[in-house]
PDB file of N, CA and C in Angstrom:
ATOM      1  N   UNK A   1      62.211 150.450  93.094  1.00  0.00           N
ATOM      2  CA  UNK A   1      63.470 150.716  92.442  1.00  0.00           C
ATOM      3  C   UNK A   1      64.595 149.947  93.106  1.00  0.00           C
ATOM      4  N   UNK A   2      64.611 150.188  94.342  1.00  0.00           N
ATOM      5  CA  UNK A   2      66.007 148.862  95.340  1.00  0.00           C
ATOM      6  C   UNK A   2      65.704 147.562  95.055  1.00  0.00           C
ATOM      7  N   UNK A   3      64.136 147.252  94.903  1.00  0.00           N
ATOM      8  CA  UNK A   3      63.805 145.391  94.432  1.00  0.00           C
ATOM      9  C   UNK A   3      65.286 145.568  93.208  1.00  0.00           C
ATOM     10  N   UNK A   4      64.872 146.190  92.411  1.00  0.00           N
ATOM     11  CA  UNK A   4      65.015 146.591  90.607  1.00  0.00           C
ATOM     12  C   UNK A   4      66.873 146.221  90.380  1.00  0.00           C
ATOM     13  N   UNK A   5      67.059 147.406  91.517  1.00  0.00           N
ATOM     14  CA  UNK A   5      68.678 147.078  91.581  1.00  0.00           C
ATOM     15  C   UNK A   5      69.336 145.981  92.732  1.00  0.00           C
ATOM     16  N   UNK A   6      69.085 145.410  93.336  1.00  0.00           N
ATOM     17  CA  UNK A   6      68.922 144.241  94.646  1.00  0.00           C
ATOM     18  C   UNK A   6      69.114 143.377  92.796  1.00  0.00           C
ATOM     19  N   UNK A   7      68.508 143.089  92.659  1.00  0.00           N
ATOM     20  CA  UNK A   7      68.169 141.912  91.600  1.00  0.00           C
ATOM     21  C   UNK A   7      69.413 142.076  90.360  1.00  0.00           C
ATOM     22  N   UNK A   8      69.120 142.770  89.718  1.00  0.00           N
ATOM     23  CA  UNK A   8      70.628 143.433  88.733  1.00  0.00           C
ATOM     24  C   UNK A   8      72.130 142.807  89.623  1.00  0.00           C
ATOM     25  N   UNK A   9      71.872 143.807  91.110  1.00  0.00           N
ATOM     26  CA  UNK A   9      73.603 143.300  91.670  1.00  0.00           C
ATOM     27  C   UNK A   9      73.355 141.970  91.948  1.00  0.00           C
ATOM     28  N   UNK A  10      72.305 141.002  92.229  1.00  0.00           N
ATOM     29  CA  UNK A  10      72.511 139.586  92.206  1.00  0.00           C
ATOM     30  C   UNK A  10      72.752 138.966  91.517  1.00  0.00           C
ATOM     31  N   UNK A  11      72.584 139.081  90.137  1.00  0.00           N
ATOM     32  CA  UNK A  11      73.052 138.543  88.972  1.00  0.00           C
ATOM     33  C   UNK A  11      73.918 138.559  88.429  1.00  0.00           C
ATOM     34  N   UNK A  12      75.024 140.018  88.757  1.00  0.00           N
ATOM     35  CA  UNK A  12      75.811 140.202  88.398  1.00  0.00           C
ATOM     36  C   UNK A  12      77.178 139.929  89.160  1.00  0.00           C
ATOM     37  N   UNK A  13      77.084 140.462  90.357  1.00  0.00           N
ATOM     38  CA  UNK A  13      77.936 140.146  91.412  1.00  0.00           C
ATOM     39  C   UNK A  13      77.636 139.170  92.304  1.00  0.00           C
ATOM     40  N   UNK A  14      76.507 138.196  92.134  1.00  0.00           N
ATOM     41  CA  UNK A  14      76.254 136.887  93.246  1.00  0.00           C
ATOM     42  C   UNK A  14      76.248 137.461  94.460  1.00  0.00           C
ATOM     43  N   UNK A  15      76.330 136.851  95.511  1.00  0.00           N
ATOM     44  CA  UNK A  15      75.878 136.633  97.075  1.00  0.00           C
ATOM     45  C   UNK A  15      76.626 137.651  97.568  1.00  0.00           C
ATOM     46  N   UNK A  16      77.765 137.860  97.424  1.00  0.00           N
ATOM     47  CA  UNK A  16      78.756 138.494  97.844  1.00  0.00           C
ATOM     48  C   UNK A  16      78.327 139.973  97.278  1.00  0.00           C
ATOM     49  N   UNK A  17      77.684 140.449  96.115  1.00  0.00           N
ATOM     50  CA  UNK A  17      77.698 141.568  95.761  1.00  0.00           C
ATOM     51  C   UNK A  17      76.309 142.038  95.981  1.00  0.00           C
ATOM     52  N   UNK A  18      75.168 140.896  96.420  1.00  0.00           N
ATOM     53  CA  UNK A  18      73.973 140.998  97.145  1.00  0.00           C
ATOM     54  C   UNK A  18      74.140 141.427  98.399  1.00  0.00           C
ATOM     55  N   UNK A  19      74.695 140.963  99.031  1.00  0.00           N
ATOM     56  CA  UNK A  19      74.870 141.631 100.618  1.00  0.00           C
ATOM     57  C   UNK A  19      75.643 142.689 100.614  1.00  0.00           C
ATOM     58  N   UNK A  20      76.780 143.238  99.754  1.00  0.00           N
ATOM     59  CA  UNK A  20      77.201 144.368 100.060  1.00  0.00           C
ATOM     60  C   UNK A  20      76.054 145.250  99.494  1.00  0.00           C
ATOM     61  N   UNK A  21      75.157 144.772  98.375  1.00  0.00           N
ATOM     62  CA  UNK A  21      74.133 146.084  98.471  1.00  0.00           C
ATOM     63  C   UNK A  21      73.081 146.124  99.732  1.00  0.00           C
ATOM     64  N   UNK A  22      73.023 145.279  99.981  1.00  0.00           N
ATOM     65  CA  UNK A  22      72.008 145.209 100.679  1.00  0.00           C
ATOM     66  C   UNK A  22      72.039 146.107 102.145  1.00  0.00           C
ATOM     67  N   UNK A  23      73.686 145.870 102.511  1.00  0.00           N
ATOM     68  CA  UNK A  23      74.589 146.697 103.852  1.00  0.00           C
ATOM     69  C   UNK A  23      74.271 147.812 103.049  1.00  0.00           C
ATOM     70  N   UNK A  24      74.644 148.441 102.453  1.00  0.00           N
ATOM     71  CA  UNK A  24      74.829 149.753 101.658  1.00  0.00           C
ATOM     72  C   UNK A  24      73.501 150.660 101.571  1.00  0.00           C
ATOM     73  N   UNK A  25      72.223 149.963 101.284  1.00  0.00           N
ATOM     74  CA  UNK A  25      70.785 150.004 101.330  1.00  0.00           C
ATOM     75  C   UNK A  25      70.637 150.314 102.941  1.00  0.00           C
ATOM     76  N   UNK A  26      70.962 149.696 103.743  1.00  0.00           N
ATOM     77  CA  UNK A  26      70.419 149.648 105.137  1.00  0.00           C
ATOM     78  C   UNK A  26      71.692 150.447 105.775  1.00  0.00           C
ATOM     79  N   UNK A  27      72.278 151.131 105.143  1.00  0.00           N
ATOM     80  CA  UNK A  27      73.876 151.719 106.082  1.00  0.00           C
ATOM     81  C   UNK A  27      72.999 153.722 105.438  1.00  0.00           C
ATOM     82  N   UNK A  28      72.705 153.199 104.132  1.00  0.00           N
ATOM     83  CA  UNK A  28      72.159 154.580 103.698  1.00  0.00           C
ATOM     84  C   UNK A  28      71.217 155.250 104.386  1.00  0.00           C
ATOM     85  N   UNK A  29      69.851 154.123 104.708  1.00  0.00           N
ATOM     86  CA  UNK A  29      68.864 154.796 105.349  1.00  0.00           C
ATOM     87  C   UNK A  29      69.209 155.264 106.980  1.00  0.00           C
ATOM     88  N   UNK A  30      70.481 154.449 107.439  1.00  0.00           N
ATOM     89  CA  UNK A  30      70.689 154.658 108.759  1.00  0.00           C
ATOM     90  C   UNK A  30      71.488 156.471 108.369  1.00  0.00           C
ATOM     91  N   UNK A  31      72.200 156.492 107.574  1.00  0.00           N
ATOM     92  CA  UNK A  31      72.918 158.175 108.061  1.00  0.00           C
ATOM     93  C   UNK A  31      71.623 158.741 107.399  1.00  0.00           C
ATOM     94  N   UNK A  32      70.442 158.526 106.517  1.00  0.00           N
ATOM     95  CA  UNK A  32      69.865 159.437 106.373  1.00  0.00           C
ATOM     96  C   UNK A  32      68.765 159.643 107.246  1.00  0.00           C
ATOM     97  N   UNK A  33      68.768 159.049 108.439  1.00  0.00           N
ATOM     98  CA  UNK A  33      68.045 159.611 110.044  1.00  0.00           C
ATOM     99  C   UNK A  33      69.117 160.633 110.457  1.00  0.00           C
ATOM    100  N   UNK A  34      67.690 161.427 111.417  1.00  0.00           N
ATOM    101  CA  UNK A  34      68.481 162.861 111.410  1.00  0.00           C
ATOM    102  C   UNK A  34      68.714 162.729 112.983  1.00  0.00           C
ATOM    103  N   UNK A  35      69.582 161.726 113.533  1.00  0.00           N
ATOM    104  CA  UNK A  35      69.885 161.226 115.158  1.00  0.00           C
ATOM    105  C   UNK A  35      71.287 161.483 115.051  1.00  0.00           C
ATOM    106  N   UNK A  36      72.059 162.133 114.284  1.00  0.00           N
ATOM    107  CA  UNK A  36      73.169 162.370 114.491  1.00  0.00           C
ATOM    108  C   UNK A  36      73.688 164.119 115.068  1.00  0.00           C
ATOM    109  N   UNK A  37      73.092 165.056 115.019  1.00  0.00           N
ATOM    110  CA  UNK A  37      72.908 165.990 115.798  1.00  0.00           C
ATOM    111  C   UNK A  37      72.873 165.538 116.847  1.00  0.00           C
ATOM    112  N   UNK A  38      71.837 164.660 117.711  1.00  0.00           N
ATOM    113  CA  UNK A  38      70.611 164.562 118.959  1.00  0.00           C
ATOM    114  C   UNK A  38      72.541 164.088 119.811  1.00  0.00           C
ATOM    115  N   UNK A  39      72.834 163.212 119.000  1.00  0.00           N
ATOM    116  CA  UNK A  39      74.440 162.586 119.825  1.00  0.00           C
ATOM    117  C   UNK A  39      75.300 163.183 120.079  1.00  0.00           C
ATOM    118  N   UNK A  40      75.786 162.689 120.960  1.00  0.00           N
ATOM    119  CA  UNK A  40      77.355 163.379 121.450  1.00  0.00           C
ATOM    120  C   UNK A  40      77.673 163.107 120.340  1.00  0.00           C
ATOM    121  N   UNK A  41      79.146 163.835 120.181  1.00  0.00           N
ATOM    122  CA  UNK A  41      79.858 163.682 119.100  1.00  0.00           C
ATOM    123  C   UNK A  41      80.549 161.955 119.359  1.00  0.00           C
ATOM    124  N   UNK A  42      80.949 162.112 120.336  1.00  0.00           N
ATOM    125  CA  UNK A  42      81.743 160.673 120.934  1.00  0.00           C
ATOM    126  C   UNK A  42      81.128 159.247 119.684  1.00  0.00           C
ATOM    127  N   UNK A  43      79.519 159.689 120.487  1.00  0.00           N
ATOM    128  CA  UNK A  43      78.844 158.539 119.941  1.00  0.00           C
ATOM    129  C   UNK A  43      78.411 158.628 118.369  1.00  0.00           C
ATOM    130  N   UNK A  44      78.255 160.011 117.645  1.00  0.00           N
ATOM    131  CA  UNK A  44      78.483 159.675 116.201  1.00  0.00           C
ATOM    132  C   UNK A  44      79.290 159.330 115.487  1.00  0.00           C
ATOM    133  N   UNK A  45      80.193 159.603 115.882  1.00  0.00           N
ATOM    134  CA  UNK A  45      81.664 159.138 115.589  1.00  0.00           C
ATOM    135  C   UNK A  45      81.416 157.761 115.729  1.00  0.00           C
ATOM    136  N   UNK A  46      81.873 157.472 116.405  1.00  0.00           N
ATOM    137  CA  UNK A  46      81.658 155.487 116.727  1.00  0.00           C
ATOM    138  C   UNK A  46      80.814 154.976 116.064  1.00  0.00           C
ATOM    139  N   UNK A  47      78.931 155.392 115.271  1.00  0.00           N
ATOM    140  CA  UNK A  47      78.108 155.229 115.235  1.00  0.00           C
ATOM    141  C   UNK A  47      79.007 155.022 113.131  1.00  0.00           C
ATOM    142  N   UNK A  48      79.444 156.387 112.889  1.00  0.00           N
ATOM    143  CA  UNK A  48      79.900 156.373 111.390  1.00  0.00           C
ATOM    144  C   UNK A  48      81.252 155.276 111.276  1.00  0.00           C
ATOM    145  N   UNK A  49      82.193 155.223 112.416  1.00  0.00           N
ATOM    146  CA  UNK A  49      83.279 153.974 112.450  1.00  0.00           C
ATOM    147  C   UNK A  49      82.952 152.982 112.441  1.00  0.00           C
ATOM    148  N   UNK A  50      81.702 152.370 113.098  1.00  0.00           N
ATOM    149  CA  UNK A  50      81.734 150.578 112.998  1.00  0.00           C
ATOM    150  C   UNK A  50      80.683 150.695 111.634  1.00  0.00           C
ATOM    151  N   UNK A  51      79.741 151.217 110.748  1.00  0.00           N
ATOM    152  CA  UNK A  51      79.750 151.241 109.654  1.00  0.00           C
ATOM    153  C   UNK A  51      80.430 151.380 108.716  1.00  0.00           C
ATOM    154  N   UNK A  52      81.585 152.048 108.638  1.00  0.00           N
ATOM    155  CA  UNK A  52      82.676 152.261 107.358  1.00  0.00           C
ATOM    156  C   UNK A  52      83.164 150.808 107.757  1.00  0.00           C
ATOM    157  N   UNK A  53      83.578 150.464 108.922  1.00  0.00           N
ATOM    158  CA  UNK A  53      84.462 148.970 108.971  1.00  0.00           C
ATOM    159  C   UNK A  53      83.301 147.509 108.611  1.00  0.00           C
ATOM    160  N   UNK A  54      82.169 147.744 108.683  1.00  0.00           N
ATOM    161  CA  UNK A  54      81.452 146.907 108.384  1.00  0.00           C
ATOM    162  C   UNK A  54      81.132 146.779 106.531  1.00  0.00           C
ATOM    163  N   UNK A  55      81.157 147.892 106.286  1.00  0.00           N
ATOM    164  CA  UNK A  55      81.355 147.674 104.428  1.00  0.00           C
ATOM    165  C   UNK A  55      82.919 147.246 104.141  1.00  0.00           C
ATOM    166  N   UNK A  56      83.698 147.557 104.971  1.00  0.00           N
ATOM    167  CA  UNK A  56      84.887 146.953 104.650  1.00  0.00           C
ATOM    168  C   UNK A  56      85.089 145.955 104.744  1.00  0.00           C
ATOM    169  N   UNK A  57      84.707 145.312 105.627  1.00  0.00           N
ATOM    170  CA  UNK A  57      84.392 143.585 106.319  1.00  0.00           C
ATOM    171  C   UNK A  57      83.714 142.979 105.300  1.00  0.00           C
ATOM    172  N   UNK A  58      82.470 143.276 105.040  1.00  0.00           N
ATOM    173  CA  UNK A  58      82.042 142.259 103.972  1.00  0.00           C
ATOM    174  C   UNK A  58      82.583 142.477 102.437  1.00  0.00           C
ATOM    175  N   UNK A  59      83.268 143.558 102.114  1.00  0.00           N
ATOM    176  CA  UNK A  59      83.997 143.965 101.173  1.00  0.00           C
ATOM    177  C   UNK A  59      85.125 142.870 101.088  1.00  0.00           C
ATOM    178  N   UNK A  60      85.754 142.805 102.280  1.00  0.00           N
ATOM    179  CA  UNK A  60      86.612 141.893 101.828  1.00  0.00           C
ATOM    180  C   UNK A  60      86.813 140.362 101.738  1.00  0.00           C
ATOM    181  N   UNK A  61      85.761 139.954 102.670  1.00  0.00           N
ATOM    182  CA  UNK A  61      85.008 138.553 102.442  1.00  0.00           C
ATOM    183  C   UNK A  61      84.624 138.410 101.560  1.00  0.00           C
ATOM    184  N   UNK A  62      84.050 139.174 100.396  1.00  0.00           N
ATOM    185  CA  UNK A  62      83.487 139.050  99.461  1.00  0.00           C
ATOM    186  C   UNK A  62      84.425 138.596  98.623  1.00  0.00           C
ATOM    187  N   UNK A  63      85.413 139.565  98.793  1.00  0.00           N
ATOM    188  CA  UNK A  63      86.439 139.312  97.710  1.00  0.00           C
ATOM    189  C   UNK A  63      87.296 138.032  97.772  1.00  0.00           C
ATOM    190  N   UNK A  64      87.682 137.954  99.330  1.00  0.00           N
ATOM    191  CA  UNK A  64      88.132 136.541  99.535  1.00  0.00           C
ATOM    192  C   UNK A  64      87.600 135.381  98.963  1.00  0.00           C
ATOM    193  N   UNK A  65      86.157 135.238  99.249  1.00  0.00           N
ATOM    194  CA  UNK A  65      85.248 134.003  98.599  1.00  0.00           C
ATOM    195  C   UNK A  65      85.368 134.197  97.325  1.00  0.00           C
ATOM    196  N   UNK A  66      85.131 135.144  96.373  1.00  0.00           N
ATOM    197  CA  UNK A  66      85.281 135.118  94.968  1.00  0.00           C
ATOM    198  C   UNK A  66      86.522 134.521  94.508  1.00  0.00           C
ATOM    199  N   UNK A  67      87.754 134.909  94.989  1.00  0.00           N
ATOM    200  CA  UNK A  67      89.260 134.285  94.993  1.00  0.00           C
ATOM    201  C   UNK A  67      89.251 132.915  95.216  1.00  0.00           C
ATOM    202  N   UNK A  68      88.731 132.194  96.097  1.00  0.00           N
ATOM    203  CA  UNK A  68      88.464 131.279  96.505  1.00  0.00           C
ATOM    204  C   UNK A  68      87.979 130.066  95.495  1.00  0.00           C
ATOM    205  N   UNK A  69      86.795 130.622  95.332  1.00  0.00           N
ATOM    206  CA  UNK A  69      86.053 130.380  94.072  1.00  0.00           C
ATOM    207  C   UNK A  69      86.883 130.164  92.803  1.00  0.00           C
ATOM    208  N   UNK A  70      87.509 131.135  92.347  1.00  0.00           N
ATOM    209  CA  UNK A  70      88.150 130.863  91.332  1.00  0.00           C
ATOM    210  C   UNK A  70      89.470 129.700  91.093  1.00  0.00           C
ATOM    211  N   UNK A  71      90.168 130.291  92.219  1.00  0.00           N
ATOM    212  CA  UNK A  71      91.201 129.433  92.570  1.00  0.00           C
ATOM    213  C   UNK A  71      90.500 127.490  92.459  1.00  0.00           C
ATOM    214  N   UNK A  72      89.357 127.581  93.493  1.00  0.00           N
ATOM    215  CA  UNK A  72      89.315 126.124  93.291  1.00  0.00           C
ATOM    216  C   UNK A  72      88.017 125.593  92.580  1.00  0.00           C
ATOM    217  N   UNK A  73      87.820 126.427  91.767  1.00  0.00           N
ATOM    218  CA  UNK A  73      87.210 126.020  90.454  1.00  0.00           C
ATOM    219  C   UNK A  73      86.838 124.676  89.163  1.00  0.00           C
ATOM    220  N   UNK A  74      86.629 124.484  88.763  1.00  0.00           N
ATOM    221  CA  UNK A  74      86.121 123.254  88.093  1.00  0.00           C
ATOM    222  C   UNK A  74      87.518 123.310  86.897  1.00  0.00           C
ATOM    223  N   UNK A  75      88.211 122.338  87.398  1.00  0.00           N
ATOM    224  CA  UNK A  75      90.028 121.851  86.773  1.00  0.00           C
ATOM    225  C   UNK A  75      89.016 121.339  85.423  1.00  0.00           C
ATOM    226  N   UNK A  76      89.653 121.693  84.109  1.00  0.00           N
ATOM    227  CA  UNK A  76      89.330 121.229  82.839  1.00  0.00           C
ATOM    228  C   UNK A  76      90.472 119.940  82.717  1.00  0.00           C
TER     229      UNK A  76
END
């Protein structure tokens, strides 16, 4: 089923919307391990912060390059 949709968001959203699924795929299976009890709080915390900033990061690269893209696009 992730091949199924992996493939759909590549076609639809290109490279940029491939890797944010792909983070999203591999960010999911990470909170759905059950190692967030076993941690200090300190360290789950930190553990859920540099993931939210990492979908944000390629979130906005993404968007940058698409802008990019358009902006310098094939002049008719």
């Amino acid at each position: 089923m992730e091949g199924k949709i992996l493939q759909v968001v590549g076609q639809v959203a290109g490279i940029g919307g491939l890797a944010l699924a792909v983070m999203l795929f591999l960010f999911k299976d990470i909170i759905r391990k059950n190692i967030f009890p076993k941690l200090p709080p300190g360290a789950a915390e930190r553990i859920l912060t540099l993931l939210i900033r990492g979908v944000l990061l390629v979130t906005l690269v993404g968007m940058g390059l698409w802008v990019l893209v358009v902006l310098a696009g094939p002049k008719s």
